[in-house]
N, C-alpha and C. Protein backbone atom coordinates (compact mmCIF):
# COMPACT_ATOMS: atom_id res chain seq x y z
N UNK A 1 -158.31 -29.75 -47.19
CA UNK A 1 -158.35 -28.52 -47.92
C UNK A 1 -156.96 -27.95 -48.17
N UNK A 2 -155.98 -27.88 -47.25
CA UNK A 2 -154.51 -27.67 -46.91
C UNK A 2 -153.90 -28.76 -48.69
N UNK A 3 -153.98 -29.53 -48.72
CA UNK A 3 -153.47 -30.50 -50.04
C UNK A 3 -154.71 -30.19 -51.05
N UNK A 4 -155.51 -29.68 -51.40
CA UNK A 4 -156.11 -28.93 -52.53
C UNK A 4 -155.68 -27.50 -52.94
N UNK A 5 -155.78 -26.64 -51.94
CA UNK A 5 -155.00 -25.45 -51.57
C UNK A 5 -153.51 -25.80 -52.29
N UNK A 6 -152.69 -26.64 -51.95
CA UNK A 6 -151.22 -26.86 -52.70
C UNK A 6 -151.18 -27.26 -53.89
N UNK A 7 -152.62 -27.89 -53.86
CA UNK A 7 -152.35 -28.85 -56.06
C UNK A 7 -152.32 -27.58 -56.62
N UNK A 8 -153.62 -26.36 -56.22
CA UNK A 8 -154.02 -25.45 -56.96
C UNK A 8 -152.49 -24.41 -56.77
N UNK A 9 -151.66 -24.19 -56.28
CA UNK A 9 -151.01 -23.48 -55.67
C UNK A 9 -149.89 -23.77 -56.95
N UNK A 10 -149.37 -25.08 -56.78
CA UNK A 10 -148.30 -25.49 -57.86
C UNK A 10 -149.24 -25.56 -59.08
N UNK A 11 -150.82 -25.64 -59.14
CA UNK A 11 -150.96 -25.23 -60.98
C UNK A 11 -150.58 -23.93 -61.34
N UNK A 12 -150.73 -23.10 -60.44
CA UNK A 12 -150.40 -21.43 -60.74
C UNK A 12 -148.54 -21.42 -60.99
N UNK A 13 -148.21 -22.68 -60.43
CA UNK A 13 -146.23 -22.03 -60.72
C UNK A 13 -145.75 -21.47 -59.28
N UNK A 14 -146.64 -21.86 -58.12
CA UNK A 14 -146.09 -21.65 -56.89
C UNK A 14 -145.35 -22.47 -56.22
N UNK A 15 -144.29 -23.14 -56.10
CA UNK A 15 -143.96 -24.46 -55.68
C UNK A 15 -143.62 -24.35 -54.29
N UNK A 16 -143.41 -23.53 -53.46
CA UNK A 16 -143.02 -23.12 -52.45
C UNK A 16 -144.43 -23.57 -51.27
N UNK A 17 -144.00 -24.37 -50.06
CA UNK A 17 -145.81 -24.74 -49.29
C UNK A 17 -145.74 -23.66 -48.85
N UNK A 18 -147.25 -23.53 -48.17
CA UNK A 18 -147.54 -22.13 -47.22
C UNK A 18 -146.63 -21.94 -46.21
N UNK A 19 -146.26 -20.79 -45.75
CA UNK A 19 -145.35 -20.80 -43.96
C UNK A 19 -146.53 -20.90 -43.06
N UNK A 20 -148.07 -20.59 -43.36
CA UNK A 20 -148.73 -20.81 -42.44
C UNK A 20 -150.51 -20.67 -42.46
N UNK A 21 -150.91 -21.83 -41.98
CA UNK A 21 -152.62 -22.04 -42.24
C UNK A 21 -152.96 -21.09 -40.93
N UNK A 22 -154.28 -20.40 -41.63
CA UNK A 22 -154.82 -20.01 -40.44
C UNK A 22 -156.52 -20.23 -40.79
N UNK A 23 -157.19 -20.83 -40.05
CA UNK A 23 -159.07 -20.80 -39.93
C UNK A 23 -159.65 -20.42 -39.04
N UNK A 24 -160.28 -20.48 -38.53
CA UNK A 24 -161.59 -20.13 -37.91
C UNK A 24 -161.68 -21.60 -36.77
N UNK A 25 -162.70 -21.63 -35.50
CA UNK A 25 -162.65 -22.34 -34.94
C UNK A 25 -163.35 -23.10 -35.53
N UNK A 26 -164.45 -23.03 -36.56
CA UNK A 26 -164.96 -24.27 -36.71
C UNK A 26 -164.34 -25.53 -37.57
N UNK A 27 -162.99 -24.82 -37.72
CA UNK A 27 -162.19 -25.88 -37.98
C UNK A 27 -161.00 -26.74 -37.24
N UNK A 28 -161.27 -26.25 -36.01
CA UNK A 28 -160.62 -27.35 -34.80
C UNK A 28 -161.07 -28.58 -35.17
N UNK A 29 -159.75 -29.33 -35.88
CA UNK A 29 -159.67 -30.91 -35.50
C UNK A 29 -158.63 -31.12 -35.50
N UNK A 30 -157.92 -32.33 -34.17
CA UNK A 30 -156.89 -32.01 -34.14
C UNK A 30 -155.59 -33.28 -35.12
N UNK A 31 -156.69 -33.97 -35.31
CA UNK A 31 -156.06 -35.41 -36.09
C UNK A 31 -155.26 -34.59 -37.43
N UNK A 32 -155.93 -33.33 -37.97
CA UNK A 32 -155.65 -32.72 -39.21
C UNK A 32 -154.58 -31.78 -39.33
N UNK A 33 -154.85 -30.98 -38.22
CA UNK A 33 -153.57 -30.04 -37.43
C UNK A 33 -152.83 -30.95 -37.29
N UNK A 34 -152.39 -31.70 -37.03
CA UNK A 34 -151.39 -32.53 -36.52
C UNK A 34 -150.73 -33.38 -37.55
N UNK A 35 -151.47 -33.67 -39.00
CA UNK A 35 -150.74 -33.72 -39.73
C UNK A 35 -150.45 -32.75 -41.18
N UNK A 36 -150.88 -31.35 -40.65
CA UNK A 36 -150.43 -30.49 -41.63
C UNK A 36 -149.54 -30.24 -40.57
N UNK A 37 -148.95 -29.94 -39.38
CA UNK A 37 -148.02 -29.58 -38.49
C UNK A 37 -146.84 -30.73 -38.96
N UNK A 38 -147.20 -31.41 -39.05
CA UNK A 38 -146.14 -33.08 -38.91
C UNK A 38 -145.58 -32.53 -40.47
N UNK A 39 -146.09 -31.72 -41.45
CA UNK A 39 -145.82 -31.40 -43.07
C UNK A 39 -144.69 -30.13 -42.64
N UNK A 40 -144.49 -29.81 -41.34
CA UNK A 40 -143.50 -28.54 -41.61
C UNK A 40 -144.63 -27.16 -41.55
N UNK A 41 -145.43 -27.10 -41.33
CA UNK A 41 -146.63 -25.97 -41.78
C UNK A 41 -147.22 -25.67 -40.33
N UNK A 42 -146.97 -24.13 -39.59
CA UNK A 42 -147.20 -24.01 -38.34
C UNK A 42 -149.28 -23.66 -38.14
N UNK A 43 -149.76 -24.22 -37.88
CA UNK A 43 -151.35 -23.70 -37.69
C UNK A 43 -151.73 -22.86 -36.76
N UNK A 44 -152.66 -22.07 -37.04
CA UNK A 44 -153.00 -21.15 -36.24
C UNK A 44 -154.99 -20.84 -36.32
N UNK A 45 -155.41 -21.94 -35.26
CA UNK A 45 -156.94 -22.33 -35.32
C UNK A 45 -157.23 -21.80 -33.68
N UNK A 46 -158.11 -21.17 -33.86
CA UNK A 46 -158.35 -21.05 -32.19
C UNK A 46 -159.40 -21.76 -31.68
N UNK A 47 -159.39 -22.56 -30.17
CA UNK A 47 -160.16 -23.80 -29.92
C UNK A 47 -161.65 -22.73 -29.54
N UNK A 48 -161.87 -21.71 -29.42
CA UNK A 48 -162.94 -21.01 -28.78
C UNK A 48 -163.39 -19.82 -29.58
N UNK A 49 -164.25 -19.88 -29.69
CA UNK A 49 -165.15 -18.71 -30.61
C UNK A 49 -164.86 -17.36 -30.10
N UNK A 50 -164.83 -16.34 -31.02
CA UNK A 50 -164.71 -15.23 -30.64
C UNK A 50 -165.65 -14.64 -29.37
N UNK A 51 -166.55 -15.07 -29.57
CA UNK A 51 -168.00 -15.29 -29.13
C UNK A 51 -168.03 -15.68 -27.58
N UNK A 52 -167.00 -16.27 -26.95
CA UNK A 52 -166.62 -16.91 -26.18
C UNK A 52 -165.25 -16.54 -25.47
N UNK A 53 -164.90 -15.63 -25.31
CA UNK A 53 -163.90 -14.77 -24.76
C UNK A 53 -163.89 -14.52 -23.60
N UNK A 54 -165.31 -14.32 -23.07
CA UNK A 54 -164.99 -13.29 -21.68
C UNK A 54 -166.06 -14.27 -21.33
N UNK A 55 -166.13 -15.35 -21.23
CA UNK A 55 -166.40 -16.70 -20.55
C UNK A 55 -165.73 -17.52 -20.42
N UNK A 56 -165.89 -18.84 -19.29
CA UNK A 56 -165.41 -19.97 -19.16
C UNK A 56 -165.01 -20.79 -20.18
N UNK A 57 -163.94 -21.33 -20.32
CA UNK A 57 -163.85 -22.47 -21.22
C UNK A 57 -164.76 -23.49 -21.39
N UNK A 58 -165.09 -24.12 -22.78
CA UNK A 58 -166.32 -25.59 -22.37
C UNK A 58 -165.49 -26.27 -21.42
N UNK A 59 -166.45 -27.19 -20.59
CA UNK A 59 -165.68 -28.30 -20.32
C UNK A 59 -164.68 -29.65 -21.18
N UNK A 60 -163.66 -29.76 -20.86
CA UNK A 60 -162.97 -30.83 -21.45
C UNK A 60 -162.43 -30.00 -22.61
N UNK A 61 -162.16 -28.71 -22.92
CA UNK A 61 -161.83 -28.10 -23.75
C UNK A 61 -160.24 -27.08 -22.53
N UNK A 62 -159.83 -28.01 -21.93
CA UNK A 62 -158.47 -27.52 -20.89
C UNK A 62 -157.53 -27.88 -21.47
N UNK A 63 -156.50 -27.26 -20.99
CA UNK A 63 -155.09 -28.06 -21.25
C UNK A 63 -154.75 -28.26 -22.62
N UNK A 64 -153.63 -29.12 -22.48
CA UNK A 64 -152.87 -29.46 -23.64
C UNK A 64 -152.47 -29.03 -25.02
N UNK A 65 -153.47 -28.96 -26.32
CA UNK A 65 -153.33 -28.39 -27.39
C UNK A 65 -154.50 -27.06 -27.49
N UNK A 66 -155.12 -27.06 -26.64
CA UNK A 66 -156.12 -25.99 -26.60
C UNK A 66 -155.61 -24.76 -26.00
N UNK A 67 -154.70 -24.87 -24.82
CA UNK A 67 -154.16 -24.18 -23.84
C UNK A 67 -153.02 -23.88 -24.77
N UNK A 68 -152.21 -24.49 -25.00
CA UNK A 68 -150.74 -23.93 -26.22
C UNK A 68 -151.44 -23.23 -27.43
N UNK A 69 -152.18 -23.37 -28.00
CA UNK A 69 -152.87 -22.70 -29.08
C UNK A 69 -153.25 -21.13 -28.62
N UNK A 70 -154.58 -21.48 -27.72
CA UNK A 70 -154.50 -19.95 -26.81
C UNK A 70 -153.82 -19.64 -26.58
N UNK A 71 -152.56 -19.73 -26.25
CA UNK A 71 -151.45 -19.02 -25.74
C UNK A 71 -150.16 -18.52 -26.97
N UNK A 72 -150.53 -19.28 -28.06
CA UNK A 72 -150.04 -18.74 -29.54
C UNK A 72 -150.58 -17.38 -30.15
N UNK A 73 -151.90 -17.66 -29.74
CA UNK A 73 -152.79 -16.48 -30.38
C UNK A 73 -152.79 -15.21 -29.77
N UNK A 74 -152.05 -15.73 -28.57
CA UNK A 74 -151.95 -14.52 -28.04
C UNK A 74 -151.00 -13.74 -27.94
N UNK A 75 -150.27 -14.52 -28.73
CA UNK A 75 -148.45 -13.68 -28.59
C UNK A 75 -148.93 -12.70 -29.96
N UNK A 76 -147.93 -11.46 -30.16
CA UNK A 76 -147.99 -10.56 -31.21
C UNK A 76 -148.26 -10.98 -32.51
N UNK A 77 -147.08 -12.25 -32.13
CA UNK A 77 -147.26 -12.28 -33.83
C UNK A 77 -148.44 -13.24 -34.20
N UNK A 78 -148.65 -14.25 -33.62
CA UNK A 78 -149.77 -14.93 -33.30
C UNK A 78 -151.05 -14.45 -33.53
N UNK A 79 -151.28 -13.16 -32.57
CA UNK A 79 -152.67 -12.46 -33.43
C UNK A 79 -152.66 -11.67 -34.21
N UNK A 80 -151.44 -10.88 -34.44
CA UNK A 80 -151.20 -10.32 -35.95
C UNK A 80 -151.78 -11.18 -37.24
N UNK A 81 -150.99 -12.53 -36.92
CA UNK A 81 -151.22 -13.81 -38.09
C UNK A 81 -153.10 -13.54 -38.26
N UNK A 82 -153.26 -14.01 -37.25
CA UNK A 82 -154.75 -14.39 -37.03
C UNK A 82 -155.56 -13.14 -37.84
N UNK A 83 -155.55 -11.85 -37.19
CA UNK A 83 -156.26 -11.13 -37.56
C UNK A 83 -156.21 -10.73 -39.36
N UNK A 84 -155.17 -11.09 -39.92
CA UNK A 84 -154.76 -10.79 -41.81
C UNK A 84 -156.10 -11.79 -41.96
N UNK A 85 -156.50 -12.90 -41.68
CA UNK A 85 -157.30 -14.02 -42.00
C UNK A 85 -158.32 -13.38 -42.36
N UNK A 86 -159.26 -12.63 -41.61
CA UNK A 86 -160.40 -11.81 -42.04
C UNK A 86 -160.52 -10.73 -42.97
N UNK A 87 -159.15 -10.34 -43.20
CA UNK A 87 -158.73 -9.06 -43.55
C UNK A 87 -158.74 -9.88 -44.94
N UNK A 88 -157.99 -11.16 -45.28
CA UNK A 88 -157.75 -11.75 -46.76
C UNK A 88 -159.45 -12.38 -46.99
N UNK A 89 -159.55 -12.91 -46.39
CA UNK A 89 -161.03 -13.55 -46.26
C UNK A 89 -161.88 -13.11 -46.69
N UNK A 90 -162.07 -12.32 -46.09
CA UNK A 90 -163.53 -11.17 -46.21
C UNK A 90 -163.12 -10.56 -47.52
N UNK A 91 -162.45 -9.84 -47.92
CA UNK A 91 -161.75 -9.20 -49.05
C UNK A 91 -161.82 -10.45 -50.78
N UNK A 92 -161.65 -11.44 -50.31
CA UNK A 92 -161.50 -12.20 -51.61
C UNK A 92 -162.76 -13.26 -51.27
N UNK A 93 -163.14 -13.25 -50.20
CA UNK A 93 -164.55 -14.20 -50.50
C UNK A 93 -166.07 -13.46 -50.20
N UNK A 94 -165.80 -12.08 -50.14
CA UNK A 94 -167.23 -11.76 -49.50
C UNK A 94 -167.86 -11.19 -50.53
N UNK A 95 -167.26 -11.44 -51.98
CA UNK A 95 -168.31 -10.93 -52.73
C UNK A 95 -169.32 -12.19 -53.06
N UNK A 96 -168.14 -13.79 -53.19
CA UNK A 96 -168.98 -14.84 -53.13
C UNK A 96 -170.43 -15.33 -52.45
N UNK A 97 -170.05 -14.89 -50.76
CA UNK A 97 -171.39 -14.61 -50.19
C UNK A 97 -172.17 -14.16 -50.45
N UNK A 98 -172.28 -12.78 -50.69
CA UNK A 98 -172.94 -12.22 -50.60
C UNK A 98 -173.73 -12.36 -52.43
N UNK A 99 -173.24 -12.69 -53.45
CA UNK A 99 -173.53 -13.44 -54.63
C UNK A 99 -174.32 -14.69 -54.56
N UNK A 100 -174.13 -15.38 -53.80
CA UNK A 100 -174.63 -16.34 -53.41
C UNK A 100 -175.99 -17.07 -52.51
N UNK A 101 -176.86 -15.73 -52.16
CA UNK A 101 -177.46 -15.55 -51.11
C UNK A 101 -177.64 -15.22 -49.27
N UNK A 102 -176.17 -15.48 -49.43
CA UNK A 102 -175.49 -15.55 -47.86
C UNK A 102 -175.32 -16.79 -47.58
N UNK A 103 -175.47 -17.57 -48.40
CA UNK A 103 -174.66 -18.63 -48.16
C UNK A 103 -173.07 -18.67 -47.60
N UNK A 104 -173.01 -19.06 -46.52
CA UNK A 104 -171.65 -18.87 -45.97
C UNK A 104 -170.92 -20.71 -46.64
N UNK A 105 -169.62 -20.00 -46.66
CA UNK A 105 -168.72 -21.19 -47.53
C UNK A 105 -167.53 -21.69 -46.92
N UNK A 106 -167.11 -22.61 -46.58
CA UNK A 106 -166.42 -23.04 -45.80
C UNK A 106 -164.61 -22.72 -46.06
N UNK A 107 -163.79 -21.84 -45.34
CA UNK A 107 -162.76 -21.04 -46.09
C UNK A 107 -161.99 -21.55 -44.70
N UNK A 108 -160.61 -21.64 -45.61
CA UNK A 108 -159.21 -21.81 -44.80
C UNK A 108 -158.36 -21.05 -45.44
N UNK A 109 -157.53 -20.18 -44.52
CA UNK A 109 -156.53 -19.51 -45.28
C UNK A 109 -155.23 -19.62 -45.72
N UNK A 110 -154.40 -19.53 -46.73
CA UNK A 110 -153.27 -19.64 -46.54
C UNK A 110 -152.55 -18.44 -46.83
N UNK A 111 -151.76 -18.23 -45.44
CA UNK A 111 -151.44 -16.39 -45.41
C UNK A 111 -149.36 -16.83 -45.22
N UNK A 112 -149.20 -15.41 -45.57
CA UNK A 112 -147.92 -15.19 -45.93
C UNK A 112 -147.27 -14.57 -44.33
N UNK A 113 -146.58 -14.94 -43.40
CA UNK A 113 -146.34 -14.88 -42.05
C UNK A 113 -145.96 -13.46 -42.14
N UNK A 114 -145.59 -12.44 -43.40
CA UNK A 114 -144.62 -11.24 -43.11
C UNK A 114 -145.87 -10.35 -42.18
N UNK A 115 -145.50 -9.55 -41.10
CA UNK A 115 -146.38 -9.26 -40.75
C UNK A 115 -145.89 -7.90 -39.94
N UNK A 116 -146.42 -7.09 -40.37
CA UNK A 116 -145.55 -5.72 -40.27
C UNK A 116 -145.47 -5.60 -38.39
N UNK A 117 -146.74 -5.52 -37.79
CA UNK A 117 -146.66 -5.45 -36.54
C UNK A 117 -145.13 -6.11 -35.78
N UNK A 118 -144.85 -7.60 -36.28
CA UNK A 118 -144.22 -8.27 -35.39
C UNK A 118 -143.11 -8.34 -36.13
């Protein structure tokens, strides 16, 4: 989606890539992060549902890129980033939904890092 997002980006006369993807967890994969990261492009996906906060981690969901991620999201600017996502999201796709039946649509963002908080 990240390389559709850019074709459409340079048809508009944008040539410049995003400074930074941000989605939703149901787009934790890490083969993909890892090569929009490997492109210069910092991600910001959280491995655990909002939903899932003030519980245990799944199992096998410890350590490594899950644990550095959580710990991104949690710095200022990190959830500053995060939180614009819903704020752009909801704002430019929720008339689609809701047009649509409630059909929910599968959205990745590409947000602009300036971020007044941080």
């Amino acid at each position: 989606m990240v390389d559709a997002a850019r074709r459409e980006l340079a048809g508009a006369g944008v040539a410049s890539k995003p400074d930074v993807v941000v989605a939703d967890t149901g787009y934790w994969h890490r083969e993909q992060m890892n090569a929009i990261t490997a492109d210069g492009i910092p991600v910001l996906i959280p491995p655990d549902s909002s939903r899932r906060r003030r519980t245990a981690t799944r199992p096998g969901w410890n350590g490594g890129a899950y644990d550095f991620m959580r710990g991104v999201l949690e710095t200022e600017l990190g959830s500053c980033l995060y939180r614009q996502r819903g704020q752009h999201i909801g704002a430019t796709f929720g008339h689609t939904k809701h047009n649509r039946f409630g059909v929910v649509l599968p959205v990745r963002a590409l947000l602009d890092p300036a971020c007044a908080a941080a």
